[in-house]
C-alpha atoms as a PDB file:
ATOM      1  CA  UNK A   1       0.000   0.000   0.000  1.00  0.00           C
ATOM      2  CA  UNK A   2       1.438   3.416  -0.912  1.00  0.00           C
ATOM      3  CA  UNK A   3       0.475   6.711   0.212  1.00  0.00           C
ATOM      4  CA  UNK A   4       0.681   9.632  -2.389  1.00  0.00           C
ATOM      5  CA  UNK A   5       0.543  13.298  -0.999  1.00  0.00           C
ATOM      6  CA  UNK A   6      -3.008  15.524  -1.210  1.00  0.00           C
ATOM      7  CA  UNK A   7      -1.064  18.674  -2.298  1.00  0.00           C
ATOM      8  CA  UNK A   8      -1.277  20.072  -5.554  1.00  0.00           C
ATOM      9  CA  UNK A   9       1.623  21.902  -5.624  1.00  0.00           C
ATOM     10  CA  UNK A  10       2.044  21.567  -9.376  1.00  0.00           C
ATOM     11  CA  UNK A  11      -0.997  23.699  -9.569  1.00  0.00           C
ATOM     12  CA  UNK A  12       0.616  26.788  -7.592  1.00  0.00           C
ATOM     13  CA  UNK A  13       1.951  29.597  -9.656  1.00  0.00           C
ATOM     14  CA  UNK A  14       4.240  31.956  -8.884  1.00  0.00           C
ATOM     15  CA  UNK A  15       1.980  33.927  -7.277  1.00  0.00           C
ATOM     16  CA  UNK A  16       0.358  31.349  -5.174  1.00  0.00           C
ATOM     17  CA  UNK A  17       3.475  31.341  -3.781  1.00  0.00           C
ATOM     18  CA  UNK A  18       4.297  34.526  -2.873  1.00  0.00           C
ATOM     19  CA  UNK A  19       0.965  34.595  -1.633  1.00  0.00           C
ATOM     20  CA  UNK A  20       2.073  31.688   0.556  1.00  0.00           C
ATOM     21  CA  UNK A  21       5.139  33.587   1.712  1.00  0.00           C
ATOM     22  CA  UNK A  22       3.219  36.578   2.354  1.00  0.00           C
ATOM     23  CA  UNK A  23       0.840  34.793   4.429  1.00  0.00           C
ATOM     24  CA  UNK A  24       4.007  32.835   6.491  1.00  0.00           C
ATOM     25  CA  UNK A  25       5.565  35.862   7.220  1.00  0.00           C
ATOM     26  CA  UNK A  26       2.710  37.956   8.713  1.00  0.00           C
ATOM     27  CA  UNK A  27       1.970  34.719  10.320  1.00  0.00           C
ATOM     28  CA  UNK A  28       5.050  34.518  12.278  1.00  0.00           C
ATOM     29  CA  UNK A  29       5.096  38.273  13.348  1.00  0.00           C
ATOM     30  CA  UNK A  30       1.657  37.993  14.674  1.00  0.00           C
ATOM     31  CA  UNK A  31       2.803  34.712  16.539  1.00  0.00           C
ATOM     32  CA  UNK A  32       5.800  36.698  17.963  1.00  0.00           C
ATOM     33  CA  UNK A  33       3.751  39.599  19.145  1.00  0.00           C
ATOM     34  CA  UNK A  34       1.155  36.970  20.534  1.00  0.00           C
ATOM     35  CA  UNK A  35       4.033  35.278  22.333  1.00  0.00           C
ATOM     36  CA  UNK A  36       4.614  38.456  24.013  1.00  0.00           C
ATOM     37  CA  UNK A  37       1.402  38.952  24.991  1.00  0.00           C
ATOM     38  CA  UNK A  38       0.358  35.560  25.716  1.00  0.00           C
ATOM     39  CA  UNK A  39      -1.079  36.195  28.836  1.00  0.00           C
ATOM     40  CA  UNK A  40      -3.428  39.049  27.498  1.00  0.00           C
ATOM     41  CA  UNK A  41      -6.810  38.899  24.840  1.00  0.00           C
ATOM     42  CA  UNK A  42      -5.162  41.313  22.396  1.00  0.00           C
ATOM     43  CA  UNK A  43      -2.082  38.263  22.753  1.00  0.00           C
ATOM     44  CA  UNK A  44      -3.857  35.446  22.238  1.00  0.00           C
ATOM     45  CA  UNK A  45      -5.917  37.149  19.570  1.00  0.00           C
ATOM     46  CA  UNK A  46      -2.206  37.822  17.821  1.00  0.00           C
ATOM     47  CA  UNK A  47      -1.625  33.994  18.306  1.00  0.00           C
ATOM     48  CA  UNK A  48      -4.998  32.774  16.591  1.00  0.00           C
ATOM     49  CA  UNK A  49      -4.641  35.164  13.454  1.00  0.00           C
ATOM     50  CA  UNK A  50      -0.903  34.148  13.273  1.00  0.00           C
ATOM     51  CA  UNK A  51      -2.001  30.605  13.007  1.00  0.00           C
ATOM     52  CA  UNK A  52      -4.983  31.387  10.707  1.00  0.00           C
ATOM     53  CA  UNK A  53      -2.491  32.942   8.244  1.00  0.00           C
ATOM     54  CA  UNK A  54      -0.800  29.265   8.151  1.00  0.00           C
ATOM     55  CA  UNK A  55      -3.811  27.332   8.243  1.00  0.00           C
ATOM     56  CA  UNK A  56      -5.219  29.182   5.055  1.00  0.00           C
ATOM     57  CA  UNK A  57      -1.952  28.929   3.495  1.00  0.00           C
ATOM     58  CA  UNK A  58      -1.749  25.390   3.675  1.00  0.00           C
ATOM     59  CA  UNK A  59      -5.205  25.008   2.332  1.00  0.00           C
ATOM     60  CA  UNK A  60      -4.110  27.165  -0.360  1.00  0.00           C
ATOM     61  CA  UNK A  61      -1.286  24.195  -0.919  1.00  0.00           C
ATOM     62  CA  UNK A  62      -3.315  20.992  -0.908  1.00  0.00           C
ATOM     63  CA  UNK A  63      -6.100  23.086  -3.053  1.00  0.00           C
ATOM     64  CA  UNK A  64      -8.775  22.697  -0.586  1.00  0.00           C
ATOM     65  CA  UNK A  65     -11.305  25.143  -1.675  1.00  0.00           C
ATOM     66  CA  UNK A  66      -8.575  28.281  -2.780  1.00  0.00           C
ATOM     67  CA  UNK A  67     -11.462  30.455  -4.409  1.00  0.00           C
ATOM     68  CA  UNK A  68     -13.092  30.293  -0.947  1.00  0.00           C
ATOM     69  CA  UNK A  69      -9.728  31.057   0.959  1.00  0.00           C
ATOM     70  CA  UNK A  70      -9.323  33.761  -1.486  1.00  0.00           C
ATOM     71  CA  UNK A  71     -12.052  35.594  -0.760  1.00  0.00           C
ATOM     72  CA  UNK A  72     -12.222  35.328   3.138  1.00  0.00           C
ATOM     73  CA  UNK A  73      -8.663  35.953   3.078  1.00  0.00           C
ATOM     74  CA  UNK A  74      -8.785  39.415   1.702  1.00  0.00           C
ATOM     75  CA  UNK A  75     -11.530  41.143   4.363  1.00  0.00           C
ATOM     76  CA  UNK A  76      -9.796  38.799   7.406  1.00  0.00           C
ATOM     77  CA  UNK A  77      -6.129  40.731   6.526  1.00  0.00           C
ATOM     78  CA  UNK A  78      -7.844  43.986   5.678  1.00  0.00           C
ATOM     79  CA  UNK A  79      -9.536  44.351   9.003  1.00  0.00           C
ATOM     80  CA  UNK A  80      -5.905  43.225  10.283  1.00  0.00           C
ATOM     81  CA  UNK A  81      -4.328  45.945   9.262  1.00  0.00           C
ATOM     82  CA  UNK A  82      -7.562  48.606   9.921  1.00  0.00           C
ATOM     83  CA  UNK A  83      -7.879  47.169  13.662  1.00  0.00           C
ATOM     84  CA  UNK A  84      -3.187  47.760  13.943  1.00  0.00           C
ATOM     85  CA  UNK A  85      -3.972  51.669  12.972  1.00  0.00           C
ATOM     86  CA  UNK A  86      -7.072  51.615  15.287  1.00  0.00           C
ATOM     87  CA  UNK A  87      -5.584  50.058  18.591  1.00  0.00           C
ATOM     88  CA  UNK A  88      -2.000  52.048  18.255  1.00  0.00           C
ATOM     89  CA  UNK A  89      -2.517  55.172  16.524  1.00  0.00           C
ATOM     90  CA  UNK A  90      -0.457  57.801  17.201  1.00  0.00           C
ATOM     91  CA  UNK A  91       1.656  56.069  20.175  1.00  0.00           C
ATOM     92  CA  UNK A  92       2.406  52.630  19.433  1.00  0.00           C
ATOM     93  CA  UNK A  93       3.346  52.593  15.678  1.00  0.00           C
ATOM     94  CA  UNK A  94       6.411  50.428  15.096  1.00  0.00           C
ATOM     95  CA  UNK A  95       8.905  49.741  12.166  1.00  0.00           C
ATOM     96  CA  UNK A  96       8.149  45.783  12.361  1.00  0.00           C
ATOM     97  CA  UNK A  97       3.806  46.708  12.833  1.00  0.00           C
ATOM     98  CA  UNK A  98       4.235  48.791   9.373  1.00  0.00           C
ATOM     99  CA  UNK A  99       5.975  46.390   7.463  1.00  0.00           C
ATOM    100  CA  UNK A 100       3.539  43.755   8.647  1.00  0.00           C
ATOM    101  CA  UNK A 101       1.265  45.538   7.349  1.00  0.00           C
ATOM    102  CA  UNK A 102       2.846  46.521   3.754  1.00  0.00           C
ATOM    103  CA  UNK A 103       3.376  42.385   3.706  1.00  0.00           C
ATOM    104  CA  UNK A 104      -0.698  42.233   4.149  1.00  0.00           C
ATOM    105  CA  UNK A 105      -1.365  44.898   1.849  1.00  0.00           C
ATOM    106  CA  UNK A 106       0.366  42.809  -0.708  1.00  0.00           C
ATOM    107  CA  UNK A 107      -1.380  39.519   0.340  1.00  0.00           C
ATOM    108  CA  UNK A 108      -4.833  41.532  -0.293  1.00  0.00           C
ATOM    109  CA  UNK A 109      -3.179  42.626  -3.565  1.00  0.00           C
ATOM    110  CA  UNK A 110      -2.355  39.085  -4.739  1.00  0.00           C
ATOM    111  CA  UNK A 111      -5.187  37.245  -3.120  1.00  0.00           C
ATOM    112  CA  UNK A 112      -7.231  39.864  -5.329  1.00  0.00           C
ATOM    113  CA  UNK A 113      -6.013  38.822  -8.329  1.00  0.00           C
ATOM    114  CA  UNK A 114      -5.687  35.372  -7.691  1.00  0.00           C
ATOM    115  CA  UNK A 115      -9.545  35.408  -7.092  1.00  0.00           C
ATOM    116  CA  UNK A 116     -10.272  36.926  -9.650  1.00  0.00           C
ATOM    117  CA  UNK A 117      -8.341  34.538 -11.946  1.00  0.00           C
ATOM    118  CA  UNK A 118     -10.560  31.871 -11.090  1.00  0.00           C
ATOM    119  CA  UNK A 119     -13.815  33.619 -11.364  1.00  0.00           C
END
């Protein structure tokens, strides 16, 4: 008996993974900022959007439903980055929160176009 893999990797373009790298690296930062805020709700909520960034990525990976991932992605990383601006504005605006959130802005950018590729 053999087992073959589920992914469809031979399926993701260039984009996808970018996308995918996108989507890895905001999902790290928010686990480090959740891991220094563990013991707080805005902490933990850090922690469960980090690992929602991986979760969708890998679905994007094994093909499980990307359309669908797609388009929940883009308003889930939009509010993201509304909700940084809203909580820290003016005092608490850091180099590593802005980049995080010109990585997002590009995921919304690519996840844009790679939904509406498949419409």
């Amino acid at each position: 008996m053999s087992f073959t893999s589920t992914s469809e990797t031979a399926s993701l373009t260039t984009l996808h993974r970018v996308g995918i790298a996108l989507a890895a690296i905001t999902g790290v930062i928010h686990l480090a900022f959740g891991a220094l805020a563990i013991d707080t709700a805005q902490g933990i909520s850090f922690v469960l959007a980090g690992i929602a960034f991986f979760v969708a990525a890998g679905l994007v990976v094994v093909d499980y439903r990307r359309r669908l991932i797609y388009l929940v992605g883009i308003p889930f990383t939009a509010v993201q980055i509304v909700l940084y601006f809203y909580l820290n504005w003016p005092n608490v605006i850091s180099p590593l929160g802005i980049g995080d959130k010109v990585v997002q802005t590009g995921l919304i950018a690519i996840l844009v176009v790679l939904y509406r590729r498949e419409s």
